[in-house]
N, C-alpha and C. Protein backbone atom coordinates (compact mmCIF):
# COMPACT_ATOMS: atom_id res chain seq x y z
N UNK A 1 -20.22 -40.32 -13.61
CA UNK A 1 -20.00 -39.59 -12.38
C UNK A 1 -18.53 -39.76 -11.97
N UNK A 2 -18.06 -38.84 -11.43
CA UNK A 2 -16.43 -38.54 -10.78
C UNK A 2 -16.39 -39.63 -9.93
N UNK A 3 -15.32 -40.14 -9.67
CA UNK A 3 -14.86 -41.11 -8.11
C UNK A 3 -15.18 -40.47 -6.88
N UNK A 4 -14.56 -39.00 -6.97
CA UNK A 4 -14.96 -38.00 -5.84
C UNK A 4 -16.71 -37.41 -5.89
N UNK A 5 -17.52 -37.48 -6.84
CA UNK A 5 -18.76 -37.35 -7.12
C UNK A 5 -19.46 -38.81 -6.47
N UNK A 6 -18.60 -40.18 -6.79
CA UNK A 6 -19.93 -41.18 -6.19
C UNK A 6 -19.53 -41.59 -4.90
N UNK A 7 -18.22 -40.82 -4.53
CA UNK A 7 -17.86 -41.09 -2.92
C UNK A 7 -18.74 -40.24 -2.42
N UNK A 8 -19.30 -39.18 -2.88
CA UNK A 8 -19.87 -38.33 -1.75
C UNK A 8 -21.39 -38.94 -1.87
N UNK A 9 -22.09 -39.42 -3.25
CA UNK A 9 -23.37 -39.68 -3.12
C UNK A 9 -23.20 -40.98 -2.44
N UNK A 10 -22.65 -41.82 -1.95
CA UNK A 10 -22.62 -42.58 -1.67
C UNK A 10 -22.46 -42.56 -0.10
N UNK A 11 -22.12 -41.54 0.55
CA UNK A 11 -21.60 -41.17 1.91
C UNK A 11 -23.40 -41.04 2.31
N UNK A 12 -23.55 -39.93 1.12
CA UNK A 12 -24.81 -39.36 1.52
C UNK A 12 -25.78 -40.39 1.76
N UNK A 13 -26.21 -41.44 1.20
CA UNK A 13 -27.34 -42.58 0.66
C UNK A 13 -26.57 -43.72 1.74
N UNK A 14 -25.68 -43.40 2.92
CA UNK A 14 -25.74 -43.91 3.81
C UNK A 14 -26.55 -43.95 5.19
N UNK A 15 -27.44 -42.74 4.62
CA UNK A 15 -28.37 -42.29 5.79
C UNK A 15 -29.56 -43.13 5.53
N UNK A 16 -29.23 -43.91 4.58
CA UNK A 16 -30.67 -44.81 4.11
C UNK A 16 -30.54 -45.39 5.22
N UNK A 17 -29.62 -46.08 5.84
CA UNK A 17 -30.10 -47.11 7.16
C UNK A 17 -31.03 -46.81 8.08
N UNK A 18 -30.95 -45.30 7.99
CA UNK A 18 -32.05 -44.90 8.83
C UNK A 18 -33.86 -44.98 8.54
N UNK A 19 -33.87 -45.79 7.43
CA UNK A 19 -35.07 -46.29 7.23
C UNK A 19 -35.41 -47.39 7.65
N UNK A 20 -34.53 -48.27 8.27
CA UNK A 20 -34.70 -49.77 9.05
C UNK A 20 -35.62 -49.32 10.34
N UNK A 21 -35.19 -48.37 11.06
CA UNK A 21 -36.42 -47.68 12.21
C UNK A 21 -37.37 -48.13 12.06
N UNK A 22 -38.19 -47.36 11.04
CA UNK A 22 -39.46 -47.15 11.20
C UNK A 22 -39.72 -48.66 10.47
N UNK A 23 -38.78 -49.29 9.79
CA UNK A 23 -39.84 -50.46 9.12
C UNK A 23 -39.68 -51.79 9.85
N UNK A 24 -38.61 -51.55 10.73
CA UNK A 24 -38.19 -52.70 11.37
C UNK A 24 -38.28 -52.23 13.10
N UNK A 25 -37.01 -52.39 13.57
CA UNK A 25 -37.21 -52.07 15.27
C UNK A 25 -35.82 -51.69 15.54
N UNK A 26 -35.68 -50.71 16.31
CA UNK A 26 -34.45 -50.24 16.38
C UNK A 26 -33.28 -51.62 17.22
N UNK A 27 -33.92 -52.70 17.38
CA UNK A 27 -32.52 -53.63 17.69
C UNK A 27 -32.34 -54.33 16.64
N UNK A 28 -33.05 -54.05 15.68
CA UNK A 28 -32.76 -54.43 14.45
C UNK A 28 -31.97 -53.75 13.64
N UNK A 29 -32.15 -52.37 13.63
CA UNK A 29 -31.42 -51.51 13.02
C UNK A 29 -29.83 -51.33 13.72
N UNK A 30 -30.19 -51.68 14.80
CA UNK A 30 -28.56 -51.51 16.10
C UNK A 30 -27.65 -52.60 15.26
N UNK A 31 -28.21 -54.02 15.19
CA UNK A 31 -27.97 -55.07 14.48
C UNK A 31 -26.98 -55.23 13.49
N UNK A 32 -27.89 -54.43 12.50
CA UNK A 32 -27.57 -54.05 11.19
C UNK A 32 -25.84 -53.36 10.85
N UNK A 33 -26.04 -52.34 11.54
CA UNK A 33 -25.43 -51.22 11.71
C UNK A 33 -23.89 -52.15 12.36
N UNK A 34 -23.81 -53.07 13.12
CA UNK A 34 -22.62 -53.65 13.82
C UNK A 34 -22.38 -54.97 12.71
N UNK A 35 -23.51 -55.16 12.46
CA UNK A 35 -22.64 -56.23 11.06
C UNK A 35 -22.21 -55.81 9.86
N UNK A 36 -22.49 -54.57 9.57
CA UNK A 36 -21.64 -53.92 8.82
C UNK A 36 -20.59 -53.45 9.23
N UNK A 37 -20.55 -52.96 10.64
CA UNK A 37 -19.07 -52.46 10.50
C UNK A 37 -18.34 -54.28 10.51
N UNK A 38 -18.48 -54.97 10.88
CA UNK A 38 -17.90 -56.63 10.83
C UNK A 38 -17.54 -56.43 9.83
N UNK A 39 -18.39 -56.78 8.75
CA UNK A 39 -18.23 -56.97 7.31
C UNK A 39 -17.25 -55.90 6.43
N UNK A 40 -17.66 -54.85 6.97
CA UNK A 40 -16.71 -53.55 6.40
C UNK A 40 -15.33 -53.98 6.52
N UNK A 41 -15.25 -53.85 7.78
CA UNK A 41 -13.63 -54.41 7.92
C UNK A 41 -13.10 -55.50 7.55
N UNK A 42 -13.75 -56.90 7.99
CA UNK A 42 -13.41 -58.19 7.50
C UNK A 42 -12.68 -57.87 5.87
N UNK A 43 -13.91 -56.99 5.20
CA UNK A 43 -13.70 -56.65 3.66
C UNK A 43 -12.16 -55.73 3.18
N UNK A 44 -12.20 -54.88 4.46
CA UNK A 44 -10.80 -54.20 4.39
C UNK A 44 -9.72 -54.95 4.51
N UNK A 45 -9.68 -55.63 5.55
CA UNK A 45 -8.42 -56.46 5.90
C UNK A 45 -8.03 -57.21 4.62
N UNK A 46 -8.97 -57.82 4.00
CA UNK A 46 -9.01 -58.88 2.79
C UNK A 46 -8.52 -57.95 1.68
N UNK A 47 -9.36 -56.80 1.75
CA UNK A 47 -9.05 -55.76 0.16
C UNK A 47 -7.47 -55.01 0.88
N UNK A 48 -6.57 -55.21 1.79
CA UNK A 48 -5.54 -54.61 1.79
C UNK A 48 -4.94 -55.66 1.93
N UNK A 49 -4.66 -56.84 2.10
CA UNK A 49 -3.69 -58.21 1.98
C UNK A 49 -3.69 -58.33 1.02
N UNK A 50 -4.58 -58.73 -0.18
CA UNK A 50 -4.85 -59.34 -1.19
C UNK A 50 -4.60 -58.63 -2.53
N UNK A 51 -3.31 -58.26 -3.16
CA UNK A 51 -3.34 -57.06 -4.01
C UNK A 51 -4.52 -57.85 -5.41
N UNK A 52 -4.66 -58.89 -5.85
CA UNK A 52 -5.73 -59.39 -6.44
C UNK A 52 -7.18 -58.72 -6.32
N UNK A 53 -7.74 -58.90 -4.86
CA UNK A 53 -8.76 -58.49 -4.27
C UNK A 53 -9.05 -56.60 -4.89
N UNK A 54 -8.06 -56.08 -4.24
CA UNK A 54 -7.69 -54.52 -4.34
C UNK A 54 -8.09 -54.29 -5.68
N UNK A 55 -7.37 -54.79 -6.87
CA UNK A 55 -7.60 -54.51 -8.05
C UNK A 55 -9.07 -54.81 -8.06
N UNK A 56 -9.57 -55.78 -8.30
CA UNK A 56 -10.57 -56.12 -8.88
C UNK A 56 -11.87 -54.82 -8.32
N UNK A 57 -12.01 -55.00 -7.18
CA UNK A 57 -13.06 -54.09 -5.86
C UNK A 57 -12.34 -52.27 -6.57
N UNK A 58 -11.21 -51.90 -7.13
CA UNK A 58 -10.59 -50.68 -7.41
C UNK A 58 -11.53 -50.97 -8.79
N UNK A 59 -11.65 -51.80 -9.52
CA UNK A 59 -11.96 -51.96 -10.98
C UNK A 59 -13.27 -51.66 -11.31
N UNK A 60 -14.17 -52.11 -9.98
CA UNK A 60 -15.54 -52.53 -9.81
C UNK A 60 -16.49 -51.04 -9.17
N UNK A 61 -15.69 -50.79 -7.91
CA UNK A 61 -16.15 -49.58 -7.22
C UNK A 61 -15.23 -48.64 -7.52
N UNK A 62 -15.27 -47.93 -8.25
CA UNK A 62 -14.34 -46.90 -8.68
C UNK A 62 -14.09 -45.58 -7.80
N UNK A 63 -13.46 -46.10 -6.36
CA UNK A 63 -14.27 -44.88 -4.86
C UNK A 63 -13.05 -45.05 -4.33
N UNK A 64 -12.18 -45.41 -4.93
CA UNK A 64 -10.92 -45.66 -3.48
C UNK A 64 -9.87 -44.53 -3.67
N UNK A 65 -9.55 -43.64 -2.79
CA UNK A 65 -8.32 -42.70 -3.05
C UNK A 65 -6.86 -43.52 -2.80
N UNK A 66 -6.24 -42.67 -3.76
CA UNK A 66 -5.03 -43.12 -3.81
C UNK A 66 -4.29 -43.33 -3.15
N UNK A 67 -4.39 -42.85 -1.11
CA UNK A 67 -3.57 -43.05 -0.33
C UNK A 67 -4.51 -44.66 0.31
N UNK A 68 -5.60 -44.83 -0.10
CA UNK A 68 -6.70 -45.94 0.62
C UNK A 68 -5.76 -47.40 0.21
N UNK A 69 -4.68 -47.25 -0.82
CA UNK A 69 -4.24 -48.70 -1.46
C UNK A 69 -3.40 -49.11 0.20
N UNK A 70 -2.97 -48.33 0.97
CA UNK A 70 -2.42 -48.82 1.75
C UNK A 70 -2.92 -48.75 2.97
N UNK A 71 -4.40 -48.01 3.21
CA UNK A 71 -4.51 -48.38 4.30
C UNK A 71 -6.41 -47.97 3.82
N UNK A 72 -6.59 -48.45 4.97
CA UNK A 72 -8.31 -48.52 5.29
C UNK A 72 -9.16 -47.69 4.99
N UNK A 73 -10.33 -47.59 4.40
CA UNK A 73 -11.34 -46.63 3.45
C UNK A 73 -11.73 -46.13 4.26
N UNK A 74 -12.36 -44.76 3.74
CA UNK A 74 -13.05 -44.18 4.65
C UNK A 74 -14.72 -44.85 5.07
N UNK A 75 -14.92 -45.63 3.95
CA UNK A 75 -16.11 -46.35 4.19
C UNK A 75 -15.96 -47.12 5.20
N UNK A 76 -15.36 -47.61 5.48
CA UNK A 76 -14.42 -48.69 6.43
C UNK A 76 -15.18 -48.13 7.42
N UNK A 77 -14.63 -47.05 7.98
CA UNK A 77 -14.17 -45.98 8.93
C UNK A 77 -15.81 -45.78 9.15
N UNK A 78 -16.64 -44.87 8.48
CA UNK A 78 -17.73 -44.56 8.73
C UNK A 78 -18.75 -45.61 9.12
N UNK A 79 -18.56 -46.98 8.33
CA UNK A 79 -19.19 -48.10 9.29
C UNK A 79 -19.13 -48.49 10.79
N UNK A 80 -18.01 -48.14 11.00
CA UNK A 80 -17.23 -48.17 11.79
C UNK A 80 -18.14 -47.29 12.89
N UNK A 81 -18.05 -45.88 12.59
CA UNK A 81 -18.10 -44.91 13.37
C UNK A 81 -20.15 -44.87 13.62
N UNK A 82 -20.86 -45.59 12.54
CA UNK A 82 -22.12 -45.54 12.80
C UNK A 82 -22.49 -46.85 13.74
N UNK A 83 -21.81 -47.85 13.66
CA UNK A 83 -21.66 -48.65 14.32
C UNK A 83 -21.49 -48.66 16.12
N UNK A 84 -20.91 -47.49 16.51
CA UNK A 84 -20.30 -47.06 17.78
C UNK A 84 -21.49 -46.24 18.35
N UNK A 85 -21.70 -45.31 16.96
CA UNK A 85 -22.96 -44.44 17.32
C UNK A 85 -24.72 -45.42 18.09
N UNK A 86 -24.83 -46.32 17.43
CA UNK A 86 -25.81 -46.81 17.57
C UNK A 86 -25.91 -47.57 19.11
N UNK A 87 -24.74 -47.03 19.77
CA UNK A 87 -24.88 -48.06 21.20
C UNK A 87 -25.09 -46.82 22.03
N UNK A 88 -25.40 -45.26 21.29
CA UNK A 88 -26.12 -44.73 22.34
C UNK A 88 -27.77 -44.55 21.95
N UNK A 89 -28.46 -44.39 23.04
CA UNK A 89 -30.32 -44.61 22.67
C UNK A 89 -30.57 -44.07 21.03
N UNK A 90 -31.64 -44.61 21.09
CA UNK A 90 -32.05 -44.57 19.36
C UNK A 90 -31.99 -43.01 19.07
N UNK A 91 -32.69 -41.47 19.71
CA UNK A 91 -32.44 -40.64 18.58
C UNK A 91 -31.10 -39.82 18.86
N UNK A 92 -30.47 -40.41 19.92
CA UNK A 92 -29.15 -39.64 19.49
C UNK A 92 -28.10 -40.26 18.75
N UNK A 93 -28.07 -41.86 18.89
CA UNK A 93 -27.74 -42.33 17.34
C UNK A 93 -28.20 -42.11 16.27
N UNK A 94 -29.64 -41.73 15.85
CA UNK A 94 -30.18 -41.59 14.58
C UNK A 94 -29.75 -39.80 14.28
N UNK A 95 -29.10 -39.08 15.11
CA UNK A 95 -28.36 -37.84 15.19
C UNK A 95 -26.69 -38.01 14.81
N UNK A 96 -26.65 -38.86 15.31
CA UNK A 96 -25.28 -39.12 14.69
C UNK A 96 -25.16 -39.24 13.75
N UNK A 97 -25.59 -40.74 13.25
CA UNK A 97 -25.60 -40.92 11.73
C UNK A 97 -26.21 -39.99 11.05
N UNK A 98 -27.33 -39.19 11.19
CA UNK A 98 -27.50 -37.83 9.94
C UNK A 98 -26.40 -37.49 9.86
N UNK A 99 -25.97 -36.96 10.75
CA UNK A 99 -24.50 -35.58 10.62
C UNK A 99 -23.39 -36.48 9.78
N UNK A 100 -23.39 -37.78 10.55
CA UNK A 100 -22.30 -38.37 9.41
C UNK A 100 -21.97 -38.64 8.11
N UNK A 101 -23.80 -38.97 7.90
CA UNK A 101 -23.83 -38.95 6.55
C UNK A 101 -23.83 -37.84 5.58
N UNK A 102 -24.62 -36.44 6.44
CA UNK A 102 -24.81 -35.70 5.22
C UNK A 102 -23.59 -34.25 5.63
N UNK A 103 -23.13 -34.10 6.30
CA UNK A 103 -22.80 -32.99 6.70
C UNK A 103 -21.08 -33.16 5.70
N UNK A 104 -20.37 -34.80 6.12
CA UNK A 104 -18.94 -34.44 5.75
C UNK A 104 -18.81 -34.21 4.38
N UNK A 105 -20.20 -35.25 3.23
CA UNK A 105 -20.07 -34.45 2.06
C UNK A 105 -20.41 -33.13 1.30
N UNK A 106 -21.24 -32.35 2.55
CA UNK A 106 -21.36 -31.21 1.91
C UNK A 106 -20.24 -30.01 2.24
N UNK A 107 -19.71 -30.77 3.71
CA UNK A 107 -18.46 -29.73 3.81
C UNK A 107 -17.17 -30.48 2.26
N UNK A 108 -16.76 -31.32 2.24
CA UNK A 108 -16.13 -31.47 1.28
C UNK A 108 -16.75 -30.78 -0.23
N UNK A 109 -17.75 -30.71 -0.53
CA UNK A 109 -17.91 -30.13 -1.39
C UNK A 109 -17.67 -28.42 -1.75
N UNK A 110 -18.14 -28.10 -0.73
CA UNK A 110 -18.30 -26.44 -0.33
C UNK A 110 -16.80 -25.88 -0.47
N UNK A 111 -15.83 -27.04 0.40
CA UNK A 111 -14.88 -26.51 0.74
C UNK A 111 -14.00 -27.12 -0.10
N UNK A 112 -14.01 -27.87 -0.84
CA UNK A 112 -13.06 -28.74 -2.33
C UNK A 112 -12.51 -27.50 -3.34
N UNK A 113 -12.14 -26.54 -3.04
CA UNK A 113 -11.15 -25.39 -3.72
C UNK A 113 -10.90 -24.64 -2.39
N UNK A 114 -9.74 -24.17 -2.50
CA UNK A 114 -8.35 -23.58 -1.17
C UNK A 114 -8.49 -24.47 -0.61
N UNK A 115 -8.60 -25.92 -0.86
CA UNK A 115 -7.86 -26.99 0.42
C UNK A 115 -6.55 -26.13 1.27
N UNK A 116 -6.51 -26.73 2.43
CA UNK A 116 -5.06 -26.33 3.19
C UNK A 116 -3.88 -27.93 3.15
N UNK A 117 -2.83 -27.76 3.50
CA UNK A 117 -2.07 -29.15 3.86
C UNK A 117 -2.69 -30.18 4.34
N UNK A 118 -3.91 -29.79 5.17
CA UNK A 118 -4.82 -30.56 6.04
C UNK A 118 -5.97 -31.36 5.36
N UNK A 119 -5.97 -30.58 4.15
CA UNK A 119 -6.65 -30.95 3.54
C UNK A 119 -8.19 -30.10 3.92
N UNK A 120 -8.29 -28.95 4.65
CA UNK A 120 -9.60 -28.56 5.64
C UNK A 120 -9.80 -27.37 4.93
N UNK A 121 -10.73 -26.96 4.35
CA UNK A 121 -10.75 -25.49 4.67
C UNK A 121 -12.33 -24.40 5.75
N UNK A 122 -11.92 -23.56 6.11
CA UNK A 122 -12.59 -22.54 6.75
C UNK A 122 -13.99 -23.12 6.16
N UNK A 123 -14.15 -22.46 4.89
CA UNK A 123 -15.57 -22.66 4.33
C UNK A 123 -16.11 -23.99 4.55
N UNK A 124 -15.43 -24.91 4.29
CA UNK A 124 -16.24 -26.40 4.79
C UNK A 124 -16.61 -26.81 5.43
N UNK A 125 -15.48 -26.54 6.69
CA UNK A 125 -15.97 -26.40 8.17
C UNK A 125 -17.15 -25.74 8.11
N UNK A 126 -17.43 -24.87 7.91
CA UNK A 126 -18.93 -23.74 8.23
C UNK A 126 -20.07 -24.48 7.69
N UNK A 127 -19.82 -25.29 6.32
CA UNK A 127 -20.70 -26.30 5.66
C UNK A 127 -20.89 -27.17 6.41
N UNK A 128 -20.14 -27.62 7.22
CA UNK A 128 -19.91 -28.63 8.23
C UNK A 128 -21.28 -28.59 8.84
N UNK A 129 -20.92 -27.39 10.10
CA UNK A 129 -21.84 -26.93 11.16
C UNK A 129 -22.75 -26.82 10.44
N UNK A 130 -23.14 -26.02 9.37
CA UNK A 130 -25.14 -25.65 9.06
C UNK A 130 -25.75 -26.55 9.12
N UNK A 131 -24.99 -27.71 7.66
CA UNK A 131 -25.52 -29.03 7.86
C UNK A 131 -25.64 -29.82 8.59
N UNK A 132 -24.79 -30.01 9.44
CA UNK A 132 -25.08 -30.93 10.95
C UNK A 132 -26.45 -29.99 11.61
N UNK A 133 -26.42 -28.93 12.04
CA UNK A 133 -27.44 -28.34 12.71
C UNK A 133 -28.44 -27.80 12.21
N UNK A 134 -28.77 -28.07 11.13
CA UNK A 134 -29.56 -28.37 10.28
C UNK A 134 -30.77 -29.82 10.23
N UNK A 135 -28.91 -30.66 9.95
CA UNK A 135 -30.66 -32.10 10.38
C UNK A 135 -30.68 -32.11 11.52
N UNK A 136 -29.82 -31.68 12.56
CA UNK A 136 -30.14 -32.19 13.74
C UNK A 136 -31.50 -31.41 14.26
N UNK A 137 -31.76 -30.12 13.76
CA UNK A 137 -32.80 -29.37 13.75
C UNK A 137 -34.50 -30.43 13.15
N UNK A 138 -33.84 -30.77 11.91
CA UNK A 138 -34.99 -30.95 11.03
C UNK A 138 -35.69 -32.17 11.73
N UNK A 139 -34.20 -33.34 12.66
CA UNK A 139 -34.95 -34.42 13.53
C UNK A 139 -35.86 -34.31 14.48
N UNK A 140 -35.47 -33.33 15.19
CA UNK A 140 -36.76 -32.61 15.80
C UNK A 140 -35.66 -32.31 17.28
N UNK A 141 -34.53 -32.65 17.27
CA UNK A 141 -33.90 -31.88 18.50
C UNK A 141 -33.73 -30.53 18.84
N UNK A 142 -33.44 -30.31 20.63
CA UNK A 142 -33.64 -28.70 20.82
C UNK A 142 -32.38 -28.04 20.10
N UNK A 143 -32.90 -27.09 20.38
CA UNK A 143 -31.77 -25.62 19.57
C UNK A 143 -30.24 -26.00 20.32
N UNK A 144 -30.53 -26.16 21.68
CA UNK A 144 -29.21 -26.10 22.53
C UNK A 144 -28.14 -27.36 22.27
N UNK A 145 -28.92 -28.73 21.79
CA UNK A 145 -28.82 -29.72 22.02
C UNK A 145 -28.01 -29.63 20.22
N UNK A 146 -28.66 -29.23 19.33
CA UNK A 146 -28.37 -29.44 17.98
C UNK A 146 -27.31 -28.10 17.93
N UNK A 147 -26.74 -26.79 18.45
CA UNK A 147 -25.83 -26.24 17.96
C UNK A 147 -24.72 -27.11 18.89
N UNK A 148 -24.90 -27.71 20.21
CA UNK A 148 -23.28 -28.05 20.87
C UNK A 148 -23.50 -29.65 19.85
N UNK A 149 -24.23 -29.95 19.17
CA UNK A 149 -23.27 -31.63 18.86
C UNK A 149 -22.66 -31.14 17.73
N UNK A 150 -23.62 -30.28 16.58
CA UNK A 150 -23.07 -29.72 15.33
C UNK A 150 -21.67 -29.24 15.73
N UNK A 151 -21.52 -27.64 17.22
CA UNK A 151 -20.28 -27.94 17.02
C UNK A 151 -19.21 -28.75 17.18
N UNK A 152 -19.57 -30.03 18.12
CA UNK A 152 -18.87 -31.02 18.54
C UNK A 152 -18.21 -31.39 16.95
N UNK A 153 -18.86 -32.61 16.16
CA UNK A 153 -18.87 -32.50 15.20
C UNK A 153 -18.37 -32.07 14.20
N UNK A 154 -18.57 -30.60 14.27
CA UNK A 154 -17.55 -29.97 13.09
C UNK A 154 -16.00 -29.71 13.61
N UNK A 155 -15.65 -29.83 15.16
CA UNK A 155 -14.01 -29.67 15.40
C UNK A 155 -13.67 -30.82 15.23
N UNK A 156 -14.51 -32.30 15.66
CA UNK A 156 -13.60 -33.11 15.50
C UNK A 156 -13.33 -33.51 14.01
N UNK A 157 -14.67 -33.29 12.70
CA UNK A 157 -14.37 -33.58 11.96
C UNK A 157 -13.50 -32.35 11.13
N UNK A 158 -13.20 -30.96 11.69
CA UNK A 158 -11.80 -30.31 11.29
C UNK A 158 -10.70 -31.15 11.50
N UNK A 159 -10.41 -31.15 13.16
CA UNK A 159 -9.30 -31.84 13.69
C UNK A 159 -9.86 -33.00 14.58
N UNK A 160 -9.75 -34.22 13.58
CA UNK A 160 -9.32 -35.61 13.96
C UNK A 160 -8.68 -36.19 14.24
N UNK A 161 -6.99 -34.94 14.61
CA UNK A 161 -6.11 -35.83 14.71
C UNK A 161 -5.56 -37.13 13.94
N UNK A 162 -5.33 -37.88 14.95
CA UNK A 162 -4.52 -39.31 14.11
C UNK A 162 -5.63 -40.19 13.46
N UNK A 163 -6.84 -39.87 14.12
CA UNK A 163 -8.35 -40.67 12.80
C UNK A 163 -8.84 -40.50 12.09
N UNK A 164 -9.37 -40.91 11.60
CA UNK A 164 -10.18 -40.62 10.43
C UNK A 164 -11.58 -39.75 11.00
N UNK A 165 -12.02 -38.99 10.40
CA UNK A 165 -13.16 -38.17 10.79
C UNK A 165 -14.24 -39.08 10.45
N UNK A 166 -14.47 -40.15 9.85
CA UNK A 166 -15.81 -40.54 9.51
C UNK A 166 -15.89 -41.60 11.16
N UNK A 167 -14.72 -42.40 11.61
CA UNK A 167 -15.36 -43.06 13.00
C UNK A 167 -15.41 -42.15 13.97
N UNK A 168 -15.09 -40.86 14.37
CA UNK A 168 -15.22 -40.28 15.21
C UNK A 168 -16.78 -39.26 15.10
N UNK A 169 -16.75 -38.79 13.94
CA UNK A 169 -18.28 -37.88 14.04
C UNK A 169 -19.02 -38.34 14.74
N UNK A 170 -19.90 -39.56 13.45
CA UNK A 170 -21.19 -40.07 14.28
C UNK A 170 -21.38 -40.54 16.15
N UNK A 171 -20.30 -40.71 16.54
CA UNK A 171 -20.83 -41.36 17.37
C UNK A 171 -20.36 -40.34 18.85
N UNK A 172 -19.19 -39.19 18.27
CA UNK A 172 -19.15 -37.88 18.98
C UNK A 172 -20.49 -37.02 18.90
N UNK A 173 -21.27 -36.92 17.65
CA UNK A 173 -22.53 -36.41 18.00
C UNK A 173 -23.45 -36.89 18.76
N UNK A 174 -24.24 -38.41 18.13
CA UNK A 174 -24.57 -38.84 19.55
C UNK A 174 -24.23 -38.92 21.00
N UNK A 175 -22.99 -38.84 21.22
CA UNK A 175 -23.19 -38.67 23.02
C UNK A 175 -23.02 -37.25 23.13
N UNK A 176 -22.73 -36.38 21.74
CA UNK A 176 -23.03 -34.79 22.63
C UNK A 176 -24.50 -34.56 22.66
N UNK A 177 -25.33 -35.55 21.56
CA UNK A 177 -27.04 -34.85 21.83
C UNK A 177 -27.45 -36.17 22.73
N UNK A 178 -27.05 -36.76 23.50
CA UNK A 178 -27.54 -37.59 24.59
C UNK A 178 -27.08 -36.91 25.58
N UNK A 179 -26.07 -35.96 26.15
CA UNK A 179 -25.86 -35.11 26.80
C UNK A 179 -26.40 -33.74 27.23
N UNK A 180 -27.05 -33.44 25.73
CA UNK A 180 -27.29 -31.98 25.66
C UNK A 180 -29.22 -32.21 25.22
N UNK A 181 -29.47 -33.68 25.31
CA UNK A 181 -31.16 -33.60 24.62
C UNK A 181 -31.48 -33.62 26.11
């Protein structure tokens, strides 16, 4: 499999956390979710000091883009951002994290030919939105509630500005469907 092939299955098969719910208790899953982002980072800080570290974790997980040697993964980032998500009530965090997980790799996929400078294109964005409002649909939220987070969602993860789109999604969708449920 491609680097860019097991970054995205791997984005995707982050929505597994969302099986701690039902088998555990959602302050367990809240738990979870904040000691990973700990660990995520702790792991970053270490894998960007340590050019030793870098190699070996580059050797091992074959997922890091070439601008990541100098600064923080997007995995990082998305721990990060599900982490934030989970401090709003359980299903508009468990709304967040869908969209986070499944929506940015299918817009990257859709839209991975005519990139712009931005790296964005039109079509992905649109992959963006279905898929966000899509699971947010399939979770069982209203129509009104699942098109404003999807579009929340898909502008910030167009334009993120100076962040990374993976800490800002998840946890911009949850407070737009804790707003809008």
């Amino acid at each position: 499999m491609s680097r860019t092939g097991l970054r995205r299955t791997l984005h995707v098969a982050s929505a597994a956390f969302l099986v701690l719910i039902p088998a555990t208790s959602w302050p367990f899953f809240r738990a979870t979710l904040l000691a990973t982002a700990v660990i995520a980072v702790a792991l970053e800080a270490v894998r960007l000091r340590v050019p030793r570290i870098r190699l070996w974790l580059g050797g091992r997980v074959p997922v890091f883009r070439q601008e990541e040697a100098r600064q923080p993964c997007g995995a990082m980032w998305l721990a990060v951002g599900y982490a934030i998500a989970s401090l709003f009530h359980p299903p508009a965090a468990m709304g967040g994290v869908l969209v986070g997980a499944c929506a940015d790799p299918v817009a990257a996929w859709v839209g991975g030919a005519g990139r712009t400078t931005t790296g964005k294109t039109w079509r992905g964005s649109t992959a963006h939105f279905v898929m966000a409002w899509a699971v947010l649909l399939l979770a069982g939220f209203p129509l009104v509630a699942s098109v404003g987070a999807a579009t929340v969602g898909t502008a910030l993860e167009r334009w993120s500005g100076p962040f990374n789109d993976n800490v800002i999604v998840a946890p911009a969708v949850a407070a737009s469907v804790s707003l809008l449920h």
